[in-house]
N, C-alpha and C. Protein backbone atom coordinates (compact mmCIF):
# COMPACT_ATOMS: atom_id res chain seq x y z
N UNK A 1 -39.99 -64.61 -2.68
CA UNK A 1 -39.93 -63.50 -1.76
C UNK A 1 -41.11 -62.58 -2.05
N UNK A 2 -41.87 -62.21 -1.31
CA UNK A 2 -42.43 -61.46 -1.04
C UNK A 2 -42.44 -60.08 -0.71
N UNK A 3 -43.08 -58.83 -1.21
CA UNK A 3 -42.77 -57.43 -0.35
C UNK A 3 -44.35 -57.22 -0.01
N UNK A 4 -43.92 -56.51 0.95
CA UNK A 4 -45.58 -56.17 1.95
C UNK A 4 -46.10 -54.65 1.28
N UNK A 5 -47.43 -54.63 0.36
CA UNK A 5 -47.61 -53.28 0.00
C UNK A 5 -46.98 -51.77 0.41
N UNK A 6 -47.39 -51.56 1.57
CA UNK A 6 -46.13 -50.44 2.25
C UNK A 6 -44.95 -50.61 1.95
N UNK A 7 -44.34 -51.85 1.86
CA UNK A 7 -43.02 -51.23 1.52
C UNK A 7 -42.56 -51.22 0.44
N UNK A 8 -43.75 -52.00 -0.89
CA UNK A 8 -43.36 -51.40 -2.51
C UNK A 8 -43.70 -49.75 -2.57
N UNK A 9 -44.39 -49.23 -1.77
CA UNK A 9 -44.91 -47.92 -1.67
C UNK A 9 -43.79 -47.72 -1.17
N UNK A 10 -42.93 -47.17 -0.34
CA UNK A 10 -41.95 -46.66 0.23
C UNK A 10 -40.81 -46.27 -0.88
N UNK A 11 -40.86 -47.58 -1.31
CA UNK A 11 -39.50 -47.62 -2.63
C UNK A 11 -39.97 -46.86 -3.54
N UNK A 12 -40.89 -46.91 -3.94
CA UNK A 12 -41.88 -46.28 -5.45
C UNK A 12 -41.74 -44.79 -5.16
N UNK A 13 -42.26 -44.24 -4.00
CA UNK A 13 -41.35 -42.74 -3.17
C UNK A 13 -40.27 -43.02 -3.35
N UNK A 14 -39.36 -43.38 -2.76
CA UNK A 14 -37.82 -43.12 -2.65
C UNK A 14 -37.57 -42.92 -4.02
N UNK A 15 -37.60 -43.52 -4.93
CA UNK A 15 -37.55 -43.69 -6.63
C UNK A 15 -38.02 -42.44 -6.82
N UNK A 16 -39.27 -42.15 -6.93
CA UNK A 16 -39.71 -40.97 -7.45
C UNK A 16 -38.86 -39.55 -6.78
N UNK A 17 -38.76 -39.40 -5.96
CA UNK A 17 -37.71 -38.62 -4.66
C UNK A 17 -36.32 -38.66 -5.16
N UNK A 18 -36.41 -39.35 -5.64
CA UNK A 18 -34.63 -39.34 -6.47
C UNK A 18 -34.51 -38.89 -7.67
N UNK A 19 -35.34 -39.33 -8.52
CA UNK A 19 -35.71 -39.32 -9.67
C UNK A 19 -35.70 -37.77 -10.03
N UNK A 20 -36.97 -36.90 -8.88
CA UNK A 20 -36.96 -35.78 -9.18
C UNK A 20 -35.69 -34.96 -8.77
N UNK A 21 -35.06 -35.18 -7.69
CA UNK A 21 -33.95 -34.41 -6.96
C UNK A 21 -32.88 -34.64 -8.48
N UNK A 22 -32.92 -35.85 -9.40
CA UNK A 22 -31.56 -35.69 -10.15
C UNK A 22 -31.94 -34.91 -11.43
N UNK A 23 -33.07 -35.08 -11.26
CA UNK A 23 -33.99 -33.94 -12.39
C UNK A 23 -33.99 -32.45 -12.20
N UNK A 24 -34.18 -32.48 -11.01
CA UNK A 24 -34.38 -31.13 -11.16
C UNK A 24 -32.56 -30.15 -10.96
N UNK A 25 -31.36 -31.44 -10.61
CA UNK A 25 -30.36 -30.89 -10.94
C UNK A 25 -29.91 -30.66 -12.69
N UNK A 26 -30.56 -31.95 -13.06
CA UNK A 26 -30.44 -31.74 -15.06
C UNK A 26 -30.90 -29.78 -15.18
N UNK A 27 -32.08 -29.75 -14.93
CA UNK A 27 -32.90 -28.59 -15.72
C UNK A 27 -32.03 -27.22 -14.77
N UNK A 28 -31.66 -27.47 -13.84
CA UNK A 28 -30.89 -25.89 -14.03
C UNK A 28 -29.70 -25.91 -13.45
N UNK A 29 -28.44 -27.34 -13.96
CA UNK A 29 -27.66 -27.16 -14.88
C UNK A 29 -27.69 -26.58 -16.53
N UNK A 30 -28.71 -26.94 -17.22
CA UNK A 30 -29.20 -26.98 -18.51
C UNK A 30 -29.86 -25.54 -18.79
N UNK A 31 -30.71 -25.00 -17.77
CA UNK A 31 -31.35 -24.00 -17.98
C UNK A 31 -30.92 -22.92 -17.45
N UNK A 32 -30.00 -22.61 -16.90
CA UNK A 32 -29.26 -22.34 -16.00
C UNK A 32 -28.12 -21.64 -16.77
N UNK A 33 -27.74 -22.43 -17.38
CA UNK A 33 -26.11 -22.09 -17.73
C UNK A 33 -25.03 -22.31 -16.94
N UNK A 34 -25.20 -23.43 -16.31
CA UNK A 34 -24.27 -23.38 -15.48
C UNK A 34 -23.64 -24.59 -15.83
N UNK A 35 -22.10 -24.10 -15.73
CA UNK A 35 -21.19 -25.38 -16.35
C UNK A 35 -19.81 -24.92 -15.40
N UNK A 36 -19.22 -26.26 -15.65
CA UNK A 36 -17.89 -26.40 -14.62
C UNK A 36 -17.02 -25.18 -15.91
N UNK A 37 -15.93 -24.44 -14.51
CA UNK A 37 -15.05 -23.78 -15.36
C UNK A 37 -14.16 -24.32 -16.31
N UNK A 38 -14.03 -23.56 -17.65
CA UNK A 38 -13.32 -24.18 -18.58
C UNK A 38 -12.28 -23.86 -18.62
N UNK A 39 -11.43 -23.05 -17.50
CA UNK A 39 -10.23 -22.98 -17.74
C UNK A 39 -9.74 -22.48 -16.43
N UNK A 40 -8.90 -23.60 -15.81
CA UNK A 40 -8.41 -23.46 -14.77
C UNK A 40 -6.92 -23.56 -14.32
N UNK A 41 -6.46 -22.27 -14.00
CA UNK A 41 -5.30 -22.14 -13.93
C UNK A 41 -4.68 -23.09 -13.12
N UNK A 42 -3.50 -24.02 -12.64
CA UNK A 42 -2.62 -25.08 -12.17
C UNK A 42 -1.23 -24.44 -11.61
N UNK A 43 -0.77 -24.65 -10.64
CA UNK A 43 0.58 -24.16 -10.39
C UNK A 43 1.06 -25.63 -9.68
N UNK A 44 2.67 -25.83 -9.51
CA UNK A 44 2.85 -27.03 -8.64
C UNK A 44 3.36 -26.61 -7.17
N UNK A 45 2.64 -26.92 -6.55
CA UNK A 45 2.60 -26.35 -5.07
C UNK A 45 3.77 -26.49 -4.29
N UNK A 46 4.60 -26.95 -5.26
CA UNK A 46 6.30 -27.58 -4.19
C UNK A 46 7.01 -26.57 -4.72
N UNK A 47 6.68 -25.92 -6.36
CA UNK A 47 7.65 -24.67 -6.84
C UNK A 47 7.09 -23.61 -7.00
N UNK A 48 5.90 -23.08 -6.00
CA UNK A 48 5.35 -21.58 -5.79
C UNK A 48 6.39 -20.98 -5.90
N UNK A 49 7.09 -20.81 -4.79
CA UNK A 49 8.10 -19.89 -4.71
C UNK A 49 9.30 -19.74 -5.85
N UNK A 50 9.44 -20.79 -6.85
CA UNK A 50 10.31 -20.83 -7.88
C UNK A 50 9.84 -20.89 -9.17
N UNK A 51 8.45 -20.09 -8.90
CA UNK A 51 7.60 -19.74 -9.95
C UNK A 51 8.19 -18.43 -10.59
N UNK A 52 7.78 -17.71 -11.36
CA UNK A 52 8.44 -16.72 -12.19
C UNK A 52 7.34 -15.21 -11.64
N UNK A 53 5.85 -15.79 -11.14
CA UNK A 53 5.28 -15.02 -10.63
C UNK A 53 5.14 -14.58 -8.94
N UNK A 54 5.07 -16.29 -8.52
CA UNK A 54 4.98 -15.89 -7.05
C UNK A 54 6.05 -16.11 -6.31
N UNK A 55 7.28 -16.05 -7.26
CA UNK A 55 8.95 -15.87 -6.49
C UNK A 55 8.78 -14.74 -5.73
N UNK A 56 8.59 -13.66 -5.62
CA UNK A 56 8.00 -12.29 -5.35
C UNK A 56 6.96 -11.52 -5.20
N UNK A 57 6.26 -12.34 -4.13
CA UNK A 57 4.60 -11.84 -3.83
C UNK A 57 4.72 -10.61 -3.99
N UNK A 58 3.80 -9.38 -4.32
CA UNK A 58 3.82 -7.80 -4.21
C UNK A 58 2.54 -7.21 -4.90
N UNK A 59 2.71 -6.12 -5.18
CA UNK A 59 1.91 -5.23 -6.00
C UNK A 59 2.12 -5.01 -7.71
N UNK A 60 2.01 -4.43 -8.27
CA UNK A 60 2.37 -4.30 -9.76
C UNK A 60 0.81 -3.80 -10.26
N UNK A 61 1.66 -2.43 -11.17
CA UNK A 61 0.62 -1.52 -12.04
C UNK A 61 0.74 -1.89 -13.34
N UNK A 62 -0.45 -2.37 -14.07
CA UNK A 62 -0.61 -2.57 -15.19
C UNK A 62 -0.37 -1.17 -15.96
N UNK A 63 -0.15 -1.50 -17.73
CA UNK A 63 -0.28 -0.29 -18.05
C UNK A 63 -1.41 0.58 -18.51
N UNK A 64 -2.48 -0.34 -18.11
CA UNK A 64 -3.77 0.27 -18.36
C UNK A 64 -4.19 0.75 -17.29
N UNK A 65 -3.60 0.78 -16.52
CA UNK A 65 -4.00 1.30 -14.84
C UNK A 65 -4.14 0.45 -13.92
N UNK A 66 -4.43 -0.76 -14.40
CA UNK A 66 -4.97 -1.83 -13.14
C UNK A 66 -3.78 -2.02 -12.15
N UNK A 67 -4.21 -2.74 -11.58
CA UNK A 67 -3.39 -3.27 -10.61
C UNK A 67 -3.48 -5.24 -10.06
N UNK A 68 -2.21 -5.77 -10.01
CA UNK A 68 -2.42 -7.24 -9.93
C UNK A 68 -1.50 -7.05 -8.30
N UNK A 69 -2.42 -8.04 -7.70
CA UNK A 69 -2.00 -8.38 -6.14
C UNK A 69 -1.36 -9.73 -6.45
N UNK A 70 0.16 -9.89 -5.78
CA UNK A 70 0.03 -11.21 -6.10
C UNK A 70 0.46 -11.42 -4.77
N UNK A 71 -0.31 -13.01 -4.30
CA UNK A 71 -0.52 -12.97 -3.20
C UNK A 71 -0.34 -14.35 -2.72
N UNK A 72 0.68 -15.23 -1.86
CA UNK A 72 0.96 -16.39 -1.25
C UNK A 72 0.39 -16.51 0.36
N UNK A 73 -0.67 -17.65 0.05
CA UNK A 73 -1.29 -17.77 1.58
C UNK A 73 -0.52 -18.98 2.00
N UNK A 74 0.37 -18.85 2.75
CA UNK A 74 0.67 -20.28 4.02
C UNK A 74 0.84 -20.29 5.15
N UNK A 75 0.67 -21.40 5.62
CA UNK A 75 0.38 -21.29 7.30
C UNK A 75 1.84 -20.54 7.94
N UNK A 76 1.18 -20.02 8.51
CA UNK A 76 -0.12 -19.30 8.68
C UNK A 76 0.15 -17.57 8.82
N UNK A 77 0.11 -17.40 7.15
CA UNK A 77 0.40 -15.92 7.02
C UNK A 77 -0.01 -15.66 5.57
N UNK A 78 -0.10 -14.68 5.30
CA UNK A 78 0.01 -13.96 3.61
C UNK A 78 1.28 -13.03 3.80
N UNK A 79 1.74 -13.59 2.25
CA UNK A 79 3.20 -13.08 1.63
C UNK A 79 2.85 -12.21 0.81
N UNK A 80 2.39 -11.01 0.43
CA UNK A 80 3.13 -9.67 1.26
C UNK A 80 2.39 -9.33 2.38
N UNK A 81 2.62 -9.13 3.60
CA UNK A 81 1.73 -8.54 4.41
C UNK A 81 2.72 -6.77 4.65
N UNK A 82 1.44 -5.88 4.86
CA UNK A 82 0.48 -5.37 4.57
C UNK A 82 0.78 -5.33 2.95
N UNK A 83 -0.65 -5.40 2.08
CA UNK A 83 -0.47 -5.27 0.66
C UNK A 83 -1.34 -4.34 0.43
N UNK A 84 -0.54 -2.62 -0.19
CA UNK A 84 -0.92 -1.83 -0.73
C UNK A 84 -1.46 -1.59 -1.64
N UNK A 85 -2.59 -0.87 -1.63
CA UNK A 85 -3.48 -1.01 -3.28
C UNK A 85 -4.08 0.96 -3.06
N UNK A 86 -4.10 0.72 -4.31
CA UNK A 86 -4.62 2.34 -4.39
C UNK A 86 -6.07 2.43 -4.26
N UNK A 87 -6.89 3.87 -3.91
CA UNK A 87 -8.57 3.47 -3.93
C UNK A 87 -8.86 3.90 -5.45
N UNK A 88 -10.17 3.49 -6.03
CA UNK A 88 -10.66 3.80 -7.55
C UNK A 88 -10.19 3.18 -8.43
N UNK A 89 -8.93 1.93 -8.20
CA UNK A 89 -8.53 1.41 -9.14
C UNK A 89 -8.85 -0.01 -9.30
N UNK A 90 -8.76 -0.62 -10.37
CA UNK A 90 -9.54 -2.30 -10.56
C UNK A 90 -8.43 -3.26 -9.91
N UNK A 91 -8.08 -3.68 -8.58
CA UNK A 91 -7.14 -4.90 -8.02
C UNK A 91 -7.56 -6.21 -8.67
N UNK A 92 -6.82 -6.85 -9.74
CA UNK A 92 -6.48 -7.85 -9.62
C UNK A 92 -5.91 -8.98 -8.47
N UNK A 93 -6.51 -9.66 -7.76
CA UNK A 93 -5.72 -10.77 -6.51
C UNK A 93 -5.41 -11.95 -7.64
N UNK A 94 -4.43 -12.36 -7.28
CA UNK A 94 -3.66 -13.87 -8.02
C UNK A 94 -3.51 -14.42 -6.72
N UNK A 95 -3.99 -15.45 -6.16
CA UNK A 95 -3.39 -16.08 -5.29
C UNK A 95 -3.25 -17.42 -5.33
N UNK A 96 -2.19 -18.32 -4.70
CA UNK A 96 -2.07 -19.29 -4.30
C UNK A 96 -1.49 -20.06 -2.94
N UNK A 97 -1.33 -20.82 -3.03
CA UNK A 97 -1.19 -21.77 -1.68
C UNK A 97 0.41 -22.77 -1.70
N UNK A 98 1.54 -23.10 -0.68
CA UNK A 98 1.96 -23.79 -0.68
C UNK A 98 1.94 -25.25 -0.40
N UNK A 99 0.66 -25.18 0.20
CA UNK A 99 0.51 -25.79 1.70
C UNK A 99 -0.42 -26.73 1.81
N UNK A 100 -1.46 -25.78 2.09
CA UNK A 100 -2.74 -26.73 2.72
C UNK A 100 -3.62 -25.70 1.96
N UNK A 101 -5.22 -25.64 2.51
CA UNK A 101 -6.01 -24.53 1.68
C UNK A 101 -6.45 -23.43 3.12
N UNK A 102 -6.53 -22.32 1.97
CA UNK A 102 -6.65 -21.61 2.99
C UNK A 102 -8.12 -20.59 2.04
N UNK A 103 -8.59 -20.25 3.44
CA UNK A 103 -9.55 -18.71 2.38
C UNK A 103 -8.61 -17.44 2.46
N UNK A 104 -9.05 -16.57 1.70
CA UNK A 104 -9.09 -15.17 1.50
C UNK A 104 -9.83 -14.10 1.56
N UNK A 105 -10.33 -13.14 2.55
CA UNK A 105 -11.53 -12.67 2.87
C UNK A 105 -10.77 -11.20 3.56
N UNK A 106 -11.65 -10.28 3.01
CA UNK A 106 -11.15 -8.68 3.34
C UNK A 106 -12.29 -8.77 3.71
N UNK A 107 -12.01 -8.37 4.88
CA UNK A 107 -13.05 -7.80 6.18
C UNK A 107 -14.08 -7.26 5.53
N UNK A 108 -15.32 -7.02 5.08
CA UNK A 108 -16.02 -6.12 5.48
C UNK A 108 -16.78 -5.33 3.77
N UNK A 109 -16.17 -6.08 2.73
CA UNK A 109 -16.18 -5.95 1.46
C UNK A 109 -16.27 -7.43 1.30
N UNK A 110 -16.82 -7.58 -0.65
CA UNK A 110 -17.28 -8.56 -1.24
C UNK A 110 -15.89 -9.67 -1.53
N UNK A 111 -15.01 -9.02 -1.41
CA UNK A 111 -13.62 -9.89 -1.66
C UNK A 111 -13.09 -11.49 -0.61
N UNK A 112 -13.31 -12.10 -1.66
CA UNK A 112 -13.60 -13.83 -1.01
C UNK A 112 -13.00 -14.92 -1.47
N UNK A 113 -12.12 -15.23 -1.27
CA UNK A 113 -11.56 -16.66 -2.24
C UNK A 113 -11.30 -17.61 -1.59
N UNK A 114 -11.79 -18.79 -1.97
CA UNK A 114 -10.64 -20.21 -1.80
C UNK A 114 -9.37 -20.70 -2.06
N UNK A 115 -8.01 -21.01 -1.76
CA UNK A 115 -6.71 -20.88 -1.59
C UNK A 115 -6.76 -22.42 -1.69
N UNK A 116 -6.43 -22.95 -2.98
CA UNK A 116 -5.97 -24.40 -2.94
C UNK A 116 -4.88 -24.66 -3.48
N UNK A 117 -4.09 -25.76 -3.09
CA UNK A 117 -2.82 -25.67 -3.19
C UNK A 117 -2.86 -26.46 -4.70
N UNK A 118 -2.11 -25.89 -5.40
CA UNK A 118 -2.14 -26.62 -6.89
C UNK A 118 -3.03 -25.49 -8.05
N UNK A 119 -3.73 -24.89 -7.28
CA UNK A 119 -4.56 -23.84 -8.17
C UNK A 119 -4.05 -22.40 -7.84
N UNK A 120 -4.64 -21.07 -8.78
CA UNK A 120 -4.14 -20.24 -8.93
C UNK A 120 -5.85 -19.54 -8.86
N UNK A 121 -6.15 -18.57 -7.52
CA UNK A 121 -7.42 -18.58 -7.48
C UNK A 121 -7.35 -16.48 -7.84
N UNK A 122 -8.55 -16.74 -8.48
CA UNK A 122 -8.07 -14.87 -8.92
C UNK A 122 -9.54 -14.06 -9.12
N UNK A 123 -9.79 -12.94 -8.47
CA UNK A 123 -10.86 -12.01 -8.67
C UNK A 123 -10.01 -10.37 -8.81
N UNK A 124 -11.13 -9.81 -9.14
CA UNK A 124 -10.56 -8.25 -8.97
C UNK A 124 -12.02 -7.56 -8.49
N UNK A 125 -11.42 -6.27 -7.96
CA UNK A 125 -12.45 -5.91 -7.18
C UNK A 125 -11.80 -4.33 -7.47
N UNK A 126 -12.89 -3.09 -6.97
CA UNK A 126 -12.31 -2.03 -7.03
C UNK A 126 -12.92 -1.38 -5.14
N UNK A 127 -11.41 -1.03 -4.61
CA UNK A 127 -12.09 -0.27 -3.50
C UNK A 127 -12.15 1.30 -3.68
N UNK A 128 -13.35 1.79 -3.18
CA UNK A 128 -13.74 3.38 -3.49
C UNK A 128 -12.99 4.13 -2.14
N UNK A 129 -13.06 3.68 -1.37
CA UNK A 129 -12.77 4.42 0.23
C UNK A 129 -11.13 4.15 0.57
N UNK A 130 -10.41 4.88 0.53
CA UNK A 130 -8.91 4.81 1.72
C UNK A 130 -9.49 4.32 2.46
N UNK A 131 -8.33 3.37 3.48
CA UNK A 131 -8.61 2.96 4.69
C UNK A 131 -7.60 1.83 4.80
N UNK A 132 -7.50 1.37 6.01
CA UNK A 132 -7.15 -0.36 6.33
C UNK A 132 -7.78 -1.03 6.68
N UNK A 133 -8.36 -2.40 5.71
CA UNK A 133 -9.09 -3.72 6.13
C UNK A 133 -8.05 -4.68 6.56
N UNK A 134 -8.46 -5.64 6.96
CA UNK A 134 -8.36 -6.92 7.76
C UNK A 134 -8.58 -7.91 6.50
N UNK A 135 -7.74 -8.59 6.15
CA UNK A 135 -7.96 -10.10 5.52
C UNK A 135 -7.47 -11.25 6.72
N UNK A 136 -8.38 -12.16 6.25
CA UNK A 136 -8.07 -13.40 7.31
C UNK A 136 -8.62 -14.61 6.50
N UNK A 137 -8.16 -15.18 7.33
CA UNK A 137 -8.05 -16.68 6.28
C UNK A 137 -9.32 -17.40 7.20
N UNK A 138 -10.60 -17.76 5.97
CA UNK A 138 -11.70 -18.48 6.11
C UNK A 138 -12.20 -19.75 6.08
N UNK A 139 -10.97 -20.15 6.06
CA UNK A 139 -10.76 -21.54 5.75
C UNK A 139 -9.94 -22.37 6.64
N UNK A 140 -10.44 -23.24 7.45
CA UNK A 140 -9.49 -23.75 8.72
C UNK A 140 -7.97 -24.63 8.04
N UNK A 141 -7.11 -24.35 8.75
CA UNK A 141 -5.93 -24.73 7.48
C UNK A 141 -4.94 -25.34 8.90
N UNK A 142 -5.24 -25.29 9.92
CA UNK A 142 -4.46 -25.95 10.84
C UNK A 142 -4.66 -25.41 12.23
N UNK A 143 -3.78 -26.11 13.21
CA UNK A 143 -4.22 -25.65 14.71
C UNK A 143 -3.95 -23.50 14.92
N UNK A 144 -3.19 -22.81 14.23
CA UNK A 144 -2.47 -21.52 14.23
C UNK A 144 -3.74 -21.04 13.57
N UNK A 145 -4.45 -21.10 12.89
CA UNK A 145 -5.81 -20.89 11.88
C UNK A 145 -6.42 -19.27 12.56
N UNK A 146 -6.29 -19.19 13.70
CA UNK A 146 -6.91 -18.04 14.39
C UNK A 146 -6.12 -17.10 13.92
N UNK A 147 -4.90 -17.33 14.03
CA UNK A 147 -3.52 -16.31 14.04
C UNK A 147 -3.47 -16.02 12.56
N UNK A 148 -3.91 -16.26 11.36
CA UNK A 148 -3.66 -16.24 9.85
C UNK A 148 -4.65 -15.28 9.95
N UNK A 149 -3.66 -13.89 9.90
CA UNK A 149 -4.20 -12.70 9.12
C UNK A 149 -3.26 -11.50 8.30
N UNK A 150 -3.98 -10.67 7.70
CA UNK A 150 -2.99 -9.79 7.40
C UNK A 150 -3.89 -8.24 7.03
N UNK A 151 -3.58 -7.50 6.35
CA UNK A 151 -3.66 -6.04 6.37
C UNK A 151 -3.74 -5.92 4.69
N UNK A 152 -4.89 -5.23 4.39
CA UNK A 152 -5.09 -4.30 2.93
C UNK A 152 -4.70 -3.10 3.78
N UNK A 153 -3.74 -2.03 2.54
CA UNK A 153 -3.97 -0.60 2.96
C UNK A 153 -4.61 0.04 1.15
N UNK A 154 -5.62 0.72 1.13
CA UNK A 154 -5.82 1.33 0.35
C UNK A 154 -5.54 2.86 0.88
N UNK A 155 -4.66 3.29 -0.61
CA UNK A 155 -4.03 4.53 -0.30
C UNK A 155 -5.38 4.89 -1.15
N UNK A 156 -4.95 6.41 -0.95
CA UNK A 156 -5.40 7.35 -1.85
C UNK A 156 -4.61 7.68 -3.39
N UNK A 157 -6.06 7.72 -4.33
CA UNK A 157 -4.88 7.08 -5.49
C UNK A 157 -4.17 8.71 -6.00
N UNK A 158 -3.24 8.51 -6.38
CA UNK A 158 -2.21 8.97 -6.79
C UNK A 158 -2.41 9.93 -8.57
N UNK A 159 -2.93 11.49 -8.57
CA UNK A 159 -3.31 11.68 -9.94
C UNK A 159 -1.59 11.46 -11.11
């Protein structure tokens, strides 16, 4: 068998074209610091609700001041809707999924998550301003997908 110059050239690119694309993922993984998370929380998505945490989606004040949201996205709603949070204080979100996946997204602020069922997805954020945002789910999770929303109220915090 034979190959026709052009097309050992073609391959010899493609090779090199690969070569560099898996290279240049090595050097900033490596240089980078970037590594898969080492610790990822698990829930079993059939006993959310007979969990010890998300039996009772709600609010809760730490005693250092914070605050933990805990928060169940399924089609096609969030469990607590509206969920109260004070302004100036650090919100903890805990959320998870029964279901299918869903996002988590407050209107209009940096607050953003992925909702997978089996995981326990969590940020905290602090809002400065009273008001009511809009969360809605960013993540297409079924034909109702439009209709999956709900309500932050940040009060005014409380001396």
């Amino acid at each position: 068998m034979t190959v026709d110059l052009y097309e050992k050239i073609w391959m010899i690119v493609a090779a090199v074209l690969i070569a560099g694309f898996l290279g240049a993922i090595v050097v900033a993984a490596g240089m980078q610091a970037v590594q898969p998370p080492s610790h990822v929380e698990t829930i079993d998505p059939e006993a959310v609700y007979d969990s010890e945490e998300f039996s009772r989606p709600g609010v809760a004040t730490l005693e250092d001041g914070g605050v933990v949201a805990t928060v169940v996205a399924e089609m096609f709603a969030f469990d607590p809707d509206p969920i109260v949070v004070p302004a100036g204080v650090p919100v903890t979100f805990r959320i998870t999924s029964p279901d299918v996946m869903h996002g988590f997204q407050v209107v209009g602020t940096n607050a953003n998550a992925m909702v997978v069922p089996g995981y326990v997805s969590e940020f905290t954020i602090t809002f400065q301003e009273p008001g009511e945002r809009l969360i809605v789910c960013n993540e297409f999770c079924g034909l109702l997908h439009h209709e999956m929303q709900g309500r932050l109220i940040v009060e005014e915090a409380t001396p």
